[in-house]
Every structure is written in structure tokens, then in C-alpha cells.
N, C-alpha and C. Protein backbone atom coordinates (compact mmCIF):
# COMPACT_ATOMS: atom_id res chain seq x y z
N UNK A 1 0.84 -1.17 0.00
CA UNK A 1 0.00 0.00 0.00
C UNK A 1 0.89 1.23 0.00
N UNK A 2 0.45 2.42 -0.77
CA UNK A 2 1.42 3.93 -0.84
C UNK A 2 1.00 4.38 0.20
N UNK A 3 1.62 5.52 0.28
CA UNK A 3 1.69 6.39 1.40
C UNK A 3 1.50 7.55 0.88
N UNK A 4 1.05 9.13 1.06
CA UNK A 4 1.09 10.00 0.88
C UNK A 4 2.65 10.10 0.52
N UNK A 5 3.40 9.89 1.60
CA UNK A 5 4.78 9.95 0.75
C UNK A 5 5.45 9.17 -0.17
N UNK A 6 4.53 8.29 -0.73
CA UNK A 6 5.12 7.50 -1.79
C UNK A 6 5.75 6.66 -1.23
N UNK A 7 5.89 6.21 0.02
CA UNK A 7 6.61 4.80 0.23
C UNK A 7 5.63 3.76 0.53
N UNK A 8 6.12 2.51 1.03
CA UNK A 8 5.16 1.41 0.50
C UNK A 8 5.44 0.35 1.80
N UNK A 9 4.02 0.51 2.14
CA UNK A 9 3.56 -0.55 3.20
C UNK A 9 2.98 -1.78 3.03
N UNK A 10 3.52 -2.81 3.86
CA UNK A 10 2.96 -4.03 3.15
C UNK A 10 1.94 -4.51 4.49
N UNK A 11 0.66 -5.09 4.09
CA UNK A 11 -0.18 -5.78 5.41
C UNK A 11 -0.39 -7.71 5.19
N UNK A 12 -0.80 -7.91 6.64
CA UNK A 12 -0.30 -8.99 6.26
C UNK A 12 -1.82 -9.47 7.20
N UNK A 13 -2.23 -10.54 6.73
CA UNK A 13 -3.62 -10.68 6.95
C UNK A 13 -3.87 -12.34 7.43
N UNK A 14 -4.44 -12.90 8.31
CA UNK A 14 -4.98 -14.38 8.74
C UNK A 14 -6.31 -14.51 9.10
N UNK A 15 -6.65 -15.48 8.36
CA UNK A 15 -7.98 -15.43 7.66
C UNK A 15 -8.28 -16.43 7.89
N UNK A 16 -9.49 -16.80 9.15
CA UNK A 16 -10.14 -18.53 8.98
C UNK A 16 -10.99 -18.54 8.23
N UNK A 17 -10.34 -20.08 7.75
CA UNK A 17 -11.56 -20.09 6.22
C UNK A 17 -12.77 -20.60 6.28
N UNK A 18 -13.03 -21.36 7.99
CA UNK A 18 -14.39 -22.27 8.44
C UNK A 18 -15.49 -20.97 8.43
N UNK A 19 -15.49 -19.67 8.59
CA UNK A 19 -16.56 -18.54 8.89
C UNK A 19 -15.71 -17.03 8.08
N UNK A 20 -14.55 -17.36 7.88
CA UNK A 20 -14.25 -16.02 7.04
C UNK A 20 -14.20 -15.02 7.72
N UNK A 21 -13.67 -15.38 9.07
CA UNK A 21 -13.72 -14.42 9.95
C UNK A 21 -11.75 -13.81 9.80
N UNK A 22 -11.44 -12.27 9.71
CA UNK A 22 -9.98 -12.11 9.87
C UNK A 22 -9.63 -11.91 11.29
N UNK A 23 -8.50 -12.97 11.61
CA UNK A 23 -8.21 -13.05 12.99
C UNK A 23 -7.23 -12.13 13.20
N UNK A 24 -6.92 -11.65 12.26
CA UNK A 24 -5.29 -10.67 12.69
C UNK A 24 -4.35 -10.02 11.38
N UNK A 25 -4.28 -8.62 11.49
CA UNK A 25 -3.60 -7.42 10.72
C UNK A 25 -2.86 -6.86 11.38
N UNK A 26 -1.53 -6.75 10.64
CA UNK A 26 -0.81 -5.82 10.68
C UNK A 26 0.15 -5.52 9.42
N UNK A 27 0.97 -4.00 9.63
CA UNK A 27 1.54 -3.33 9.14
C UNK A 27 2.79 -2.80 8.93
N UNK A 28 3.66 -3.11 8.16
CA UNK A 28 5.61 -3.28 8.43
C UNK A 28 5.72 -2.42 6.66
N UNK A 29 6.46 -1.88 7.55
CA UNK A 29 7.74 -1.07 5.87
C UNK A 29 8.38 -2.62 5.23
N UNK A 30 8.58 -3.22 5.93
CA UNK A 30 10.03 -4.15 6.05
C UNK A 30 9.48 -5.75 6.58
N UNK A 31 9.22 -6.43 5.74
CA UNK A 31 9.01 -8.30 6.44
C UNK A 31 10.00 -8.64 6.26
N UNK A 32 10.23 -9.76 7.03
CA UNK A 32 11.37 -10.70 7.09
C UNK A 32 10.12 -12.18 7.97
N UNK A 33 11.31 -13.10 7.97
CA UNK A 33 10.42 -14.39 8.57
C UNK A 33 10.64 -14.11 10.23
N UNK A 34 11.34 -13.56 10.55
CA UNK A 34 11.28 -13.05 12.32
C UNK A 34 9.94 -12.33 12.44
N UNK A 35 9.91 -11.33 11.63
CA UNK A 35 8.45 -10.71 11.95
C UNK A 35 7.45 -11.49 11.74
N UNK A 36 7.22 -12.09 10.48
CA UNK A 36 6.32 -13.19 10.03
C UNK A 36 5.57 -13.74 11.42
N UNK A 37 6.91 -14.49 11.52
CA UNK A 37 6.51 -15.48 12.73
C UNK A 37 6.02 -15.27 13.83
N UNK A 38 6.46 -13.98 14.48
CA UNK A 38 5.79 -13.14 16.02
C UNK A 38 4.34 -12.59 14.98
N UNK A 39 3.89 -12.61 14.06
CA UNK A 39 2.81 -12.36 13.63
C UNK A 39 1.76 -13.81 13.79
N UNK A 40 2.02 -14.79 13.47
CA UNK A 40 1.82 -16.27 13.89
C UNK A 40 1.39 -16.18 15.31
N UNK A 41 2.25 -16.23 16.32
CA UNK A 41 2.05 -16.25 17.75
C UNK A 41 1.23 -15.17 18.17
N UNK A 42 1.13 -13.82 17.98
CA UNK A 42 0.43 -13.27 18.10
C UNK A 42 -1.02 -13.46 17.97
N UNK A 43 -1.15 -13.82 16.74
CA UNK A 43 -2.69 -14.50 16.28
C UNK A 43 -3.17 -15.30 16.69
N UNK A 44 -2.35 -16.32 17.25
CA UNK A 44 -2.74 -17.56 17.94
C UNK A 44 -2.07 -17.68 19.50
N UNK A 45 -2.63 -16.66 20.61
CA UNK A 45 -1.87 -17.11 21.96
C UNK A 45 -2.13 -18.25 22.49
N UNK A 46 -1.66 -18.64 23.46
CA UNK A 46 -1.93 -20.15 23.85
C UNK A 46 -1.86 -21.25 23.24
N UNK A 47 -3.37 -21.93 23.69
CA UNK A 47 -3.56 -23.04 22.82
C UNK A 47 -4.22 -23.07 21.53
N UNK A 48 -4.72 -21.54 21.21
CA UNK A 48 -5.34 -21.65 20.01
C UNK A 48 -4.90 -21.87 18.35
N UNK A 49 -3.90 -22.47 18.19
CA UNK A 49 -3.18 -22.26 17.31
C UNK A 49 -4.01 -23.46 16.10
N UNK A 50 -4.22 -23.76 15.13
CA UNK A 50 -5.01 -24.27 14.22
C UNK A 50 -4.22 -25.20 13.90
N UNK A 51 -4.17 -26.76 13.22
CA UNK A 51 -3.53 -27.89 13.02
C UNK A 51 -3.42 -27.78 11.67
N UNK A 52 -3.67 -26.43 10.45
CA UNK A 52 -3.06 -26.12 9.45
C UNK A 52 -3.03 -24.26 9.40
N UNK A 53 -1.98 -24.89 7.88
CA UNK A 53 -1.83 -22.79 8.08
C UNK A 53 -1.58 -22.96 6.76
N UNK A 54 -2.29 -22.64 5.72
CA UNK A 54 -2.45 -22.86 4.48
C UNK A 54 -1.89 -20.68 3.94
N UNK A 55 -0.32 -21.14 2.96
CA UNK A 55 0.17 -19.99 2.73
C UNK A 55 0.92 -19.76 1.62
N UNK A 56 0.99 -18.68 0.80
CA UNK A 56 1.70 -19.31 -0.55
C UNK A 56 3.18 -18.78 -0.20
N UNK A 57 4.10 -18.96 -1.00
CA UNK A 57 5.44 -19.85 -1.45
C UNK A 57 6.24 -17.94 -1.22
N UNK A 58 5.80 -16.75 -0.78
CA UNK A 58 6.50 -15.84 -0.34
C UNK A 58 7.88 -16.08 0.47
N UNK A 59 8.92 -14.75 -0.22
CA UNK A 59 9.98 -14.91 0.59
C UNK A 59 10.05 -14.79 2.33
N UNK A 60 8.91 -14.30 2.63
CA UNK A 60 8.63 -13.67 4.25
C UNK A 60 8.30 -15.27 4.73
N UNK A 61 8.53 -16.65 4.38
CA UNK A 61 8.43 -17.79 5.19
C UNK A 61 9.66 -18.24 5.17
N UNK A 62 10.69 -17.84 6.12
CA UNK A 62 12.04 -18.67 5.65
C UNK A 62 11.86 -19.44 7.11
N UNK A 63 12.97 -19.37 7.18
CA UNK A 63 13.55 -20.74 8.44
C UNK A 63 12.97 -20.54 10.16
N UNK A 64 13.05 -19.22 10.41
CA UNK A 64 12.72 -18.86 11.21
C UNK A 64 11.19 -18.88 11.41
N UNK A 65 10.34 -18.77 10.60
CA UNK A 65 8.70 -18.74 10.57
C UNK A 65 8.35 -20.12 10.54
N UNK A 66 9.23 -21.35 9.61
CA UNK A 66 9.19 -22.93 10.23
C UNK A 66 9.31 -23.06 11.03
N UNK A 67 10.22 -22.83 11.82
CA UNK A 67 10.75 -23.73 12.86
C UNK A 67 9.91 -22.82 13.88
N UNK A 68 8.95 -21.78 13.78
CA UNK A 68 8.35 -21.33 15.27
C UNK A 68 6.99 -22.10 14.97
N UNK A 69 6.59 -22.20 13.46
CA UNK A 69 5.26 -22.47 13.38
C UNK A 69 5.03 -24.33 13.55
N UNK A 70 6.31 -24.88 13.33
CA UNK A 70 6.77 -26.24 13.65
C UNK A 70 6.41 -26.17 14.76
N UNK A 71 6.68 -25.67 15.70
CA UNK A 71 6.98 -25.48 17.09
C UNK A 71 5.49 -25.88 17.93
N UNK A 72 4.45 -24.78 16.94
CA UNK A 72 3.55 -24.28 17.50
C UNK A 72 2.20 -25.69 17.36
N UNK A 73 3.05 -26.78 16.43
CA UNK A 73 2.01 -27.61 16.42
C UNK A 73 1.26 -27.69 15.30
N UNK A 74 1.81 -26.55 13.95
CA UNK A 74 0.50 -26.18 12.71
C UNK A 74 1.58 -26.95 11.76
N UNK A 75 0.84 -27.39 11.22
CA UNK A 75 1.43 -27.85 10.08
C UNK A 75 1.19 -27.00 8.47
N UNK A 76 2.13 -26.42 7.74
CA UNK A 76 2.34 -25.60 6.79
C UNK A 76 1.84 -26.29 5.54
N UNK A 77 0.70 -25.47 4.79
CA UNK A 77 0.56 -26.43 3.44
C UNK A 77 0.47 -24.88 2.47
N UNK A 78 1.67 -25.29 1.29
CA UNK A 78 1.95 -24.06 0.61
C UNK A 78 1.12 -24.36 -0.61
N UNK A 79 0.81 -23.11 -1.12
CA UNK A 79 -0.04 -23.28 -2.34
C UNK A 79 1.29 -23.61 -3.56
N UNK A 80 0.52 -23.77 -4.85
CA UNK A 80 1.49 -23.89 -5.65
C UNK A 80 1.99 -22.51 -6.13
N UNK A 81 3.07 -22.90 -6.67
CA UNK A 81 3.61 -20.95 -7.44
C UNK A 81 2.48 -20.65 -8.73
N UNK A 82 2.65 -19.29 -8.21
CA UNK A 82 1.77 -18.45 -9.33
C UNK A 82 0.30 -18.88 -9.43
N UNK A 83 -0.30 -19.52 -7.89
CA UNK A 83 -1.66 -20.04 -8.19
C UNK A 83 -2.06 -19.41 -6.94
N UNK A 84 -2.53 -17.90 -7.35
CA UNK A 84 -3.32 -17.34 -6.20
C UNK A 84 -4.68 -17.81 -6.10
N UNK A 85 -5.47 -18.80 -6.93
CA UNK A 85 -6.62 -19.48 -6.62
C UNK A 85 -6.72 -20.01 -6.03
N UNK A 86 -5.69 -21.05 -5.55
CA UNK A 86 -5.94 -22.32 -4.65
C UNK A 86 -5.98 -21.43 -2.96
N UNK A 87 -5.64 -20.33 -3.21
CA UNK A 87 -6.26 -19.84 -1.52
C UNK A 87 -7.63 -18.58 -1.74
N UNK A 88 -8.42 -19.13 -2.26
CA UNK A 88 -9.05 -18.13 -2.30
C UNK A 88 -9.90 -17.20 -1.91
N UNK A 89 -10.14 -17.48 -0.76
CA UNK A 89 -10.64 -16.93 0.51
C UNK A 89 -10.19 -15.91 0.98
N UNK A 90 -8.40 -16.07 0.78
CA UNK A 90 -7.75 -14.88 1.53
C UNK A 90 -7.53 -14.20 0.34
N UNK A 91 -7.50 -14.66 -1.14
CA UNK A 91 -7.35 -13.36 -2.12
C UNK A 91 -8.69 -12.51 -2.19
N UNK A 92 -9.63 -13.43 -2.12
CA UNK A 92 -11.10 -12.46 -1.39
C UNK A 92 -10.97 -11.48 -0.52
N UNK A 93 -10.60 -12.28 0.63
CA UNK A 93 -10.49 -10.80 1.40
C UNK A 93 -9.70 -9.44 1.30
N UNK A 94 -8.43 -9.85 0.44
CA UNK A 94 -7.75 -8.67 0.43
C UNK A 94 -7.56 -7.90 -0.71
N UNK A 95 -8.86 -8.65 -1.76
CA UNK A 95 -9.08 -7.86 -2.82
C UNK A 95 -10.76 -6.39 -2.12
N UNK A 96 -11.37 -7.35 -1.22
CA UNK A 96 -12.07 -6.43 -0.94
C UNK A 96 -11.48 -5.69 0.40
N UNK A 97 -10.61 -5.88 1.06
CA UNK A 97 -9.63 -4.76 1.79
C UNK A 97 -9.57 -3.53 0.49
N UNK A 98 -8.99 -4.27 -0.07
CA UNK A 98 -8.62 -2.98 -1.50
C UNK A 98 -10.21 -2.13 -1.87
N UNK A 99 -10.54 -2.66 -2.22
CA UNK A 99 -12.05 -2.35 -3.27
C UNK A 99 -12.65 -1.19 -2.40
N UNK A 100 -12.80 -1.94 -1.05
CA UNK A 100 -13.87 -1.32 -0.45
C UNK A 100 -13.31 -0.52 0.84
N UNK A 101 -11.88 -0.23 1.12
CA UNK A 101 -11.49 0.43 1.88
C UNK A 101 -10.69 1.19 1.74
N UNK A 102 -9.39 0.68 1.20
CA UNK A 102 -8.28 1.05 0.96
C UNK A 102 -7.73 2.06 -0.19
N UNK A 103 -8.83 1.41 -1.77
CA UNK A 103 -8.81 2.47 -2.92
C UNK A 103 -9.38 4.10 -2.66
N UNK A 104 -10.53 4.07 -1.58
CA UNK A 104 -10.69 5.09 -1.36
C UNK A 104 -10.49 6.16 -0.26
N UNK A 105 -9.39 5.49 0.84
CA UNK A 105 -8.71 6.73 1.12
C UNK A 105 -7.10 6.62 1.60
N UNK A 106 -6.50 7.96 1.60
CA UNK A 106 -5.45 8.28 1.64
C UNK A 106 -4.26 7.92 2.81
N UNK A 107 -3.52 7.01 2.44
CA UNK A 107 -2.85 6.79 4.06
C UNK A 107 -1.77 7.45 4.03
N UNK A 108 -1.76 8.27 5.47
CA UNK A 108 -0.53 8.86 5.78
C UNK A 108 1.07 8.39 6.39
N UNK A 109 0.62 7.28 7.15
CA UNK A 109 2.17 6.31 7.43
C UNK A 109 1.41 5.13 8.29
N UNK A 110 2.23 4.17 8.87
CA UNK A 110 2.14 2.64 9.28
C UNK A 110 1.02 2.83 9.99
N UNK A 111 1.02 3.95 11.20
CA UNK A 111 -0.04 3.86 12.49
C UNK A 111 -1.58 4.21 11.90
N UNK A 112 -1.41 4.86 10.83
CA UNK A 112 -2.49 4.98 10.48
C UNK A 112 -3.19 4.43 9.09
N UNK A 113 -2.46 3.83 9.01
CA UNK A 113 -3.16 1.78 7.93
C UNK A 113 -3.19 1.12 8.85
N UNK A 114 -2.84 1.16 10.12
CA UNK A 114 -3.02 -0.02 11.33
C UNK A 114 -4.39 0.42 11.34
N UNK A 115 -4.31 2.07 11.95
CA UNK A 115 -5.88 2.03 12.57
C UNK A 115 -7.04 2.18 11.44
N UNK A 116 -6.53 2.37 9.94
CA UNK A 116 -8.03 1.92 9.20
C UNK A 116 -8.05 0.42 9.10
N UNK A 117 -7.01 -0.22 8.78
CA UNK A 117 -7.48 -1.86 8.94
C UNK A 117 -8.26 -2.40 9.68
N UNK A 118 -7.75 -1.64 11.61
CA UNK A 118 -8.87 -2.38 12.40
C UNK A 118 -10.07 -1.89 12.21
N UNK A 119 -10.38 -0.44 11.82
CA UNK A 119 -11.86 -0.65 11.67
C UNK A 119 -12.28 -1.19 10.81
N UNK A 120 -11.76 -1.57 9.62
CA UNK A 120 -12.07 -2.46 8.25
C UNK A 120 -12.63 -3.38 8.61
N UNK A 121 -11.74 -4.36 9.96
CA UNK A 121 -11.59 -5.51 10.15
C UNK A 121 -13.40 -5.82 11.20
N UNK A 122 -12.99 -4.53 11.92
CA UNK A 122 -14.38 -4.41 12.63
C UNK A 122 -15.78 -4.55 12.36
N UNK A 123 -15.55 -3.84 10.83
CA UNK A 123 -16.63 -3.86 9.70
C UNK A 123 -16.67 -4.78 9.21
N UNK A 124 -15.49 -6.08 8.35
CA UNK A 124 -15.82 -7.00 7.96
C UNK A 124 -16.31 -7.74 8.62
N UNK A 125 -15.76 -8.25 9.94
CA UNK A 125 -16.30 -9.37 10.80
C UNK A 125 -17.78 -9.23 11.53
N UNK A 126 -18.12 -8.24 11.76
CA UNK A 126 -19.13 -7.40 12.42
C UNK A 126 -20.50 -7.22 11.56
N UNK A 127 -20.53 -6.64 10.50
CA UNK A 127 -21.14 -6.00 9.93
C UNK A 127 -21.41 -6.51 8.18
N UNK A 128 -20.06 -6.49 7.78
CA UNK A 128 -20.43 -7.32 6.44
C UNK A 128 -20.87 -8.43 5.99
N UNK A 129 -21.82 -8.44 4.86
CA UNK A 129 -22.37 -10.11 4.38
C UNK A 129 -21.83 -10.46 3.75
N UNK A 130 -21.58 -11.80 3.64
CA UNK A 130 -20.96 -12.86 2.68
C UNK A 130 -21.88 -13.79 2.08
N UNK A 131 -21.81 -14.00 0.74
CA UNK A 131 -23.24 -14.63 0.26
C UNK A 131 -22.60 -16.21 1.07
N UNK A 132 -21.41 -16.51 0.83
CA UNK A 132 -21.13 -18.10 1.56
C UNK A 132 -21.15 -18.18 2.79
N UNK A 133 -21.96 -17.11 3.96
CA UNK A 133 -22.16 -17.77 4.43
C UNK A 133 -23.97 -17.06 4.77
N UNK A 134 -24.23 -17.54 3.34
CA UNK A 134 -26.00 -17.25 3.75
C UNK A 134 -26.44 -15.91 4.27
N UNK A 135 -25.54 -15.11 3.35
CA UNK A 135 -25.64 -13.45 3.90
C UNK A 135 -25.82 -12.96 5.44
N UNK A 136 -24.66 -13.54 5.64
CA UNK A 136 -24.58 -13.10 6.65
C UNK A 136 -23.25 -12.57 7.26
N UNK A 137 -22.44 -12.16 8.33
CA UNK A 137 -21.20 -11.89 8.84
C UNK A 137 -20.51 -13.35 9.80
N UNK A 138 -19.07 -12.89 9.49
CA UNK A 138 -18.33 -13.90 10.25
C UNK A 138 -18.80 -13.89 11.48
N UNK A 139 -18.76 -13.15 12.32
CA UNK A 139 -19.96 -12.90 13.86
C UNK A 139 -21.04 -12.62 13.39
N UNK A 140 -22.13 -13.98 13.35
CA UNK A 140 -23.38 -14.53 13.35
C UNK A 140 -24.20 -13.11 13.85
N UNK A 141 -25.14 -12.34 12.88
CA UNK A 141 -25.82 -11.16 13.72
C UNK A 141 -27.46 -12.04 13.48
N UNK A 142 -28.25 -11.68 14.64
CA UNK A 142 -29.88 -12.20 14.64
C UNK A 142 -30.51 -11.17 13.75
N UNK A 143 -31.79 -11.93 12.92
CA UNK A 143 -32.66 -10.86 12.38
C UNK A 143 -33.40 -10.68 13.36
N UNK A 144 -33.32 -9.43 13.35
CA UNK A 144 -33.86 -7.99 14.18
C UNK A 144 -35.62 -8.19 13.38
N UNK A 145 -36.32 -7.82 14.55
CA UNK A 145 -37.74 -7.99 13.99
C UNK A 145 -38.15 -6.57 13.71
N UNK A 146 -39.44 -6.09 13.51
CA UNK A 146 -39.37 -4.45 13.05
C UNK A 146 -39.76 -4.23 14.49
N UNK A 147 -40.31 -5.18 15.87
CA UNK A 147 -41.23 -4.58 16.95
C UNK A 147 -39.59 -4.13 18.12
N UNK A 148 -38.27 -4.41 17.68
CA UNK A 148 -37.24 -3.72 18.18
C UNK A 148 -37.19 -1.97 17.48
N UNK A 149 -37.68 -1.89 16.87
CA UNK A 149 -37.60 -0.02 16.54
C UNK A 149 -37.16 -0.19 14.92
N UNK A 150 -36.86 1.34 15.06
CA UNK A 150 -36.25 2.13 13.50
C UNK A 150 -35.18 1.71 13.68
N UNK A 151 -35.24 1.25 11.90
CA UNK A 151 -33.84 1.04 11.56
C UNK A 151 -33.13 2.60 11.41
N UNK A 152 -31.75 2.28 12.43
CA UNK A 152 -30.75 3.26 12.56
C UNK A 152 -29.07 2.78 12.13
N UNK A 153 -28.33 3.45 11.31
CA UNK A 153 -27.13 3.19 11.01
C UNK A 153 -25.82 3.80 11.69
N UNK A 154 -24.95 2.43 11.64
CA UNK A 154 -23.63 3.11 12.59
C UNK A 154 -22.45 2.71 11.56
N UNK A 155 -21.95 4.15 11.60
CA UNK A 155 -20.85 4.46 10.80
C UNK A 155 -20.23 4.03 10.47
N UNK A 156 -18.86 3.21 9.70
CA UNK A 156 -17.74 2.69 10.09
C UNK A 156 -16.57 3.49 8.55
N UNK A 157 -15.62 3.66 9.42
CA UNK A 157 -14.65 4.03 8.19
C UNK A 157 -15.11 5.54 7.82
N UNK A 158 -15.60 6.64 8.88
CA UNK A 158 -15.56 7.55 8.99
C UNK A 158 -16.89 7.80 7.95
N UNK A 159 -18.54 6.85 8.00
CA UNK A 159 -19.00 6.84 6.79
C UNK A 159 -19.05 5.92 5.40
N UNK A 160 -17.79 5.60 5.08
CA UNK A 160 -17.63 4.75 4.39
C UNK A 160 -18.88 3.58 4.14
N UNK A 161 -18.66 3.15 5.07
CA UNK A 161 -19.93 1.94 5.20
C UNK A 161 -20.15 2.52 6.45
N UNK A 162 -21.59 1.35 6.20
CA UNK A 162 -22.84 1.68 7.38
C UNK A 162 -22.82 -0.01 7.81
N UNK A 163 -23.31 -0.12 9.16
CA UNK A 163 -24.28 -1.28 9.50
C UNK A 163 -25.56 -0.87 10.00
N UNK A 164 -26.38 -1.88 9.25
CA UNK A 164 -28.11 -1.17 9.98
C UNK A 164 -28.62 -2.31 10.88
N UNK A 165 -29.18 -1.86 11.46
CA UNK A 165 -29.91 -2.63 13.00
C UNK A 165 -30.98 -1.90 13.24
N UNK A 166 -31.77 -2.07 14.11
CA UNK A 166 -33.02 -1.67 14.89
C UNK A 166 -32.30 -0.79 16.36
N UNK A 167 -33.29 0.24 16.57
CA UNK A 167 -33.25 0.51 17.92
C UNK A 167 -34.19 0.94 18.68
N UNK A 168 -34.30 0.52 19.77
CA UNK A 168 -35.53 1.59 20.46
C UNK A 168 -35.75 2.91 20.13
């Protein structure tokens, strides 16, 4: 991603593919597999760590991001080269990161692509539908009946998008 000053930020995104929910973003001038990997642990404290980690064939997985994610119990399954289809869930998501957040506004440096991601992220998981999963969001929302009130909308992305709900 550019910067007002023309330099270039890269994000790095983990994505369960059972609900399409994004578990974890962040934002570096600079990857290497040290960072990679404290990005791994981060996402997964404890015991939550998943028994695969499906990732394509990037230089940011070297030795150091094996041997922690070895560590951690996940077993690594790489896509093939030049086949951004076979993950396509996560090229989904970060084509609509792009589409629907990112093309339309201006980032000024790292801290602040951190803080539109998380509300992105807030919005995707929260608020946005996915036709796969029966139009609905990665956090399951109830249909609201009309005898909860007027439908009222809450902001996200300064406007950008809305979520609508009922309120008293």
C-alpha cells in the first residue's frame, strides 16, 4: 500500500476459512520471517493455534517462521507458485480490503493503515455479508424484527460503510 509519501507498506492478513472471519492485521515497511513469525504467535496465543496454516510460497516464510510455526504444532501447506486461486478466501479478502477500503482513502504512514485496517476488520467481521455464508457476517448477527424499533445506522470508516440494525 502507498503512502502519501510514496513509500510502501505491506499488510499482512490471517484469515479462517471455516466462517471467514480475519483473525489478525498488521503493518511493516520491512518483512522478514522473524516478523512473520511473532505475527503467527500473536494470532494464535496459547492453545489456540489451528492444526493447518495454508500460505503461498512468499519470501517472508524462511527458516525462522518454520521452525516457530513447527513449534507451534501447525502444520504448513503451501499453495502452488503463481496459483493465487488455490487460496481463495484470503485473495477475497484482500481484494475487498482494496475495493472497499483502501482504494478510497489516503494513508498517511504505518499507524495509520493499522488504525483503518482495524476498523475495516471491525466492519468486515461485524457487519459485512458474505453470500457463503448465507448473507450473513463472520460474527453470526440475529434478524432484528421491526417490533425492536427504526432502523438506525452506525458508521464505520468515517461513513464509508454503514451497518443497519433496529433501535428503540
Amino acid at each position: 500500500m502507498p503512502t502519501v509519501t510514496f513509500s510502501v507498506l505491506y499488510c499482512f492478513v490471517i484469515l479462517r476459512h471455516s466462517d471467514r472471519k480475519i483473525l489478525h492485521v498488521n503493518v511493516a515497511a520491512h518483512l522478514n520471517a522473524e516478523w512473520t513469525a511473532n505475527q503467527v504467535v500473536q494470532a494464535f496465543p496459547y492453545d489456540s493455534a489451528p492444526r493447518f496454516l495454508l500460505r503461498d510460497n512468499d519470501s517472508i516464510y524462511g527458516d525462522e517462521f518454520h521452525s516457530r510455526v513447527a513449534h507451534m504444532g501447525i502444520k504448513e501447506v503451501a499453495t502452488a507458485y503463481r496459483a493465487p486461486w488455490q487460496n481463495g478466501y484470503v485473495e477475497r479478502a484482500i481484494g475487498s480490503i482494496r475495493r472497499e477500503c483502501l482504494d478510497h482513502l489516503i494513508v498517511l504512514g504505518e499507524n495509520h493503515l493499522l488504525r483503518i485496517l482495524a476498523e475495516y476488520v471491525k466492519y468486515y467481521n461485524h457487519a459485512r455479508t458474505h453470500q457463503s455464508l448465507d448473507r450473513n457476517s463472520p460474527v453470526p448477527r440475529d434478524v432484528e424484527p421491526p417490533a425492536n424499533g427504526r432502523v438506525v445506522a452506525t458508521p464505520y470508516l468515517g461513513g464509508l460503510h454503514h451497518r443497519y440494525s433496529r433501535a428503540a
